[in-house]
C-alpha atoms as a PDB file:
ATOM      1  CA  UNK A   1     106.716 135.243 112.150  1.00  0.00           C
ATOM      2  CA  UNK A   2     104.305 136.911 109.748  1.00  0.00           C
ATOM      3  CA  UNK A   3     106.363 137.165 107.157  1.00  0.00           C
ATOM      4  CA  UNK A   4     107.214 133.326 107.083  1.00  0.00           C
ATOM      5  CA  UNK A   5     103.304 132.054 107.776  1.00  0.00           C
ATOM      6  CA  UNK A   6     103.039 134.482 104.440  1.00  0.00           C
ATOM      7  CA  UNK A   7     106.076 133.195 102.547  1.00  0.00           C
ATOM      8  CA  UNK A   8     104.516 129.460 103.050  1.00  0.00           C
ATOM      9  CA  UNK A   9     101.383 130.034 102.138  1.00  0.00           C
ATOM     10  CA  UNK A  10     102.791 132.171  98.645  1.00  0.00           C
ATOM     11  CA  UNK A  11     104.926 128.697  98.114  1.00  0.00           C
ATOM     12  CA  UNK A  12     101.350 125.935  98.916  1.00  0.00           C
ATOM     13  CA  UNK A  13     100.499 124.542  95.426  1.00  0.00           C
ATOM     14  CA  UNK A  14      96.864 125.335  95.074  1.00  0.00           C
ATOM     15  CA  UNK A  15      94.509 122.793  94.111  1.00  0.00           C
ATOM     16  CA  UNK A  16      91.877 122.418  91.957  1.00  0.00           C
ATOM     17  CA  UNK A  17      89.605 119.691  93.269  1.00  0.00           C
ATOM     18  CA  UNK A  18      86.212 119.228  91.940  1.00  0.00           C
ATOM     19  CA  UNK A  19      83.827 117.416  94.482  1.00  0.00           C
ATOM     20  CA  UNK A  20      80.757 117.499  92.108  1.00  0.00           C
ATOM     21  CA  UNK A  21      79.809 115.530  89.154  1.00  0.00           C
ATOM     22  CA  UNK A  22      77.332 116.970  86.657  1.00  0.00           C
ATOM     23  CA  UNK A  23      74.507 115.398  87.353  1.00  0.00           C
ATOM     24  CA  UNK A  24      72.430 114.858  84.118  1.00  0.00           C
ATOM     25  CA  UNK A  25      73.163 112.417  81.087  1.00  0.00           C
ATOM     26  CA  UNK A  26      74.642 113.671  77.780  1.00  0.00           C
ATOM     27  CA  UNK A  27      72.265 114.399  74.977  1.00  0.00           C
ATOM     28  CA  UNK A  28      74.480 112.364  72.484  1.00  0.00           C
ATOM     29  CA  UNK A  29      73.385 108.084  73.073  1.00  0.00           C
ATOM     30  CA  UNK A  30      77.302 107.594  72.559  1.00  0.00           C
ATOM     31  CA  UNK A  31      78.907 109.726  74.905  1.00  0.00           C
ATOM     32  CA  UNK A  32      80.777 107.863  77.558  1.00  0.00           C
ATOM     33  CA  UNK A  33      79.705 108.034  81.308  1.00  0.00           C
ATOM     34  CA  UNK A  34      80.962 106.648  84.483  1.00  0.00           C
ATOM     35  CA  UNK A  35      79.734 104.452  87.194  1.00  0.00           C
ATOM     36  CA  UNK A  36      79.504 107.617  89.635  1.00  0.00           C
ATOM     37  CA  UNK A  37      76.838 109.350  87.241  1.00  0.00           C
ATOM     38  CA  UNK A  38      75.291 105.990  86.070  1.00  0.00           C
ATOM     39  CA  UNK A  39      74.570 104.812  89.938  1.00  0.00           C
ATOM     40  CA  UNK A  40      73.497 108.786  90.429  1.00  0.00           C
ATOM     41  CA  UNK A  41      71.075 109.000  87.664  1.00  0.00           C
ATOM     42  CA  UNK A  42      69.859 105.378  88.964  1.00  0.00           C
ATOM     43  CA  UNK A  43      69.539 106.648  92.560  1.00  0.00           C
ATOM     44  CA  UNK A  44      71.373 103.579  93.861  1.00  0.00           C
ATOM     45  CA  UNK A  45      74.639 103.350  95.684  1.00  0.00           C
ATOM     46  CA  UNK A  46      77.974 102.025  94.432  1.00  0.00           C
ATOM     47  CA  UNK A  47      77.744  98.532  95.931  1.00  0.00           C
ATOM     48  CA  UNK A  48      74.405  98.522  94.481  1.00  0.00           C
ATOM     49  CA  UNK A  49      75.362  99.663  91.073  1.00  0.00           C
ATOM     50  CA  UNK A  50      78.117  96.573  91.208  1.00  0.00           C
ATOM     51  CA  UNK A  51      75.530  94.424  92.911  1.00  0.00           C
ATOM     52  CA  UNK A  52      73.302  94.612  89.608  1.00  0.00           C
ATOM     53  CA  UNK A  53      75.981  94.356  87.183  1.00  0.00           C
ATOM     54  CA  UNK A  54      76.713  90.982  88.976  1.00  0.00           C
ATOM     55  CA  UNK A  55      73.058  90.027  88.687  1.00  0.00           C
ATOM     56  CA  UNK A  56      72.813  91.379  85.399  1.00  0.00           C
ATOM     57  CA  UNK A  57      70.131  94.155  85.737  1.00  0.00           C
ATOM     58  CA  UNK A  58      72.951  96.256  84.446  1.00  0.00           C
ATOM     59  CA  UNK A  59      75.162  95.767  81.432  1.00  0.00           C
ATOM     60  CA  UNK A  60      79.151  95.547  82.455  1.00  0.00           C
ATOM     61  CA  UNK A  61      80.048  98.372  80.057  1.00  0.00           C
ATOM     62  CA  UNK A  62      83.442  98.649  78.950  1.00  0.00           C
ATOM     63  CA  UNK A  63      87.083  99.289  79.981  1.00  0.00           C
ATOM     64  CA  UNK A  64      89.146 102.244  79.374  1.00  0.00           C
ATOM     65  CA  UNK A  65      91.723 101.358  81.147  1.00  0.00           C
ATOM     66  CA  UNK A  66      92.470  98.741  83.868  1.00  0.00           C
ATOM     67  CA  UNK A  67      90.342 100.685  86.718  1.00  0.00           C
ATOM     68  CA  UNK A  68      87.866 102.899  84.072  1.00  0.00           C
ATOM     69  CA  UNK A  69      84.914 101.464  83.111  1.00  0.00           C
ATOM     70  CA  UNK A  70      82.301 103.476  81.015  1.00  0.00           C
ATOM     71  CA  UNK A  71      78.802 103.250  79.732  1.00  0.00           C
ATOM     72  CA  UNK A  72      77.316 104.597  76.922  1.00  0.00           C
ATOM     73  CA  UNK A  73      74.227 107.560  77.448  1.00  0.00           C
ATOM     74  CA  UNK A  74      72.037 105.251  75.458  1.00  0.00           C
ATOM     75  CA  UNK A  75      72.710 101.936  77.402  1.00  0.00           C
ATOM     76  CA  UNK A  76      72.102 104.198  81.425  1.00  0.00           C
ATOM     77  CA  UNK A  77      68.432 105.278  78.876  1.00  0.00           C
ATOM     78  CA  UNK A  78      67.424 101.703  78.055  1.00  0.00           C
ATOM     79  CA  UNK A  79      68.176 100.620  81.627  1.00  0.00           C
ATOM     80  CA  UNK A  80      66.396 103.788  83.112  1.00  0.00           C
ATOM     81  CA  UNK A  81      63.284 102.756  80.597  1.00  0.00           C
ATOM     82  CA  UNK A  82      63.546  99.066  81.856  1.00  0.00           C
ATOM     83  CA  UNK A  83      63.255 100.167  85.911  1.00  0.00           C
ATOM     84  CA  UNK A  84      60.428 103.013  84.696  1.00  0.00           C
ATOM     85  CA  UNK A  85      58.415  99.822  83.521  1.00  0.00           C
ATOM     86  CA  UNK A  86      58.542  97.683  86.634  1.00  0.00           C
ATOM     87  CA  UNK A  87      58.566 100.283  89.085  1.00  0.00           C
ATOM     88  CA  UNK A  88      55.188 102.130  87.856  1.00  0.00           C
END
């Protein structure tokens, strides 16, 4: 019984998941970003984040593909400038 509970477990493909994002924006103004660090660095939620593109607080950003949309560093700094103003 061992031996087969040990054979399995030799045969599992292991995984490599990462849970985390990194959680600060690039130092380059043209690196790409996603929504997930964009709504982080915001401190809004996802619905939010999509909320304010529809409302136009936030810019759309652009497609990679059919489900990747992306954001330049320098367009998540104007729009972190822009909320700095209004908020303080």
């Amino acid at each position: 019984m061992q031996q087969a509970i040990h054979d399995q477990q030799q045969h599992q493909k292991k995984r490599n998941k990462v849970t985390g994002i990194d959680k600060t924006l690039p130092i380059d103004d043209d690196a790409f970003i996603r929504m997930t660090l964009f709504a982080y660095v915001l401190g809004i939620s996802r619905s939010t984040f999509l909320l304010w593109i529809k409302q136009g607080k936030i810019p759309a950003g652009r497609h990679l593909s059919a489900r990747c949309r992306v954001w330049t560093a320098g367009e998540a700094r104007q729009v972190l400038a822009k909320f700095k103003k209004h908020v303080i």
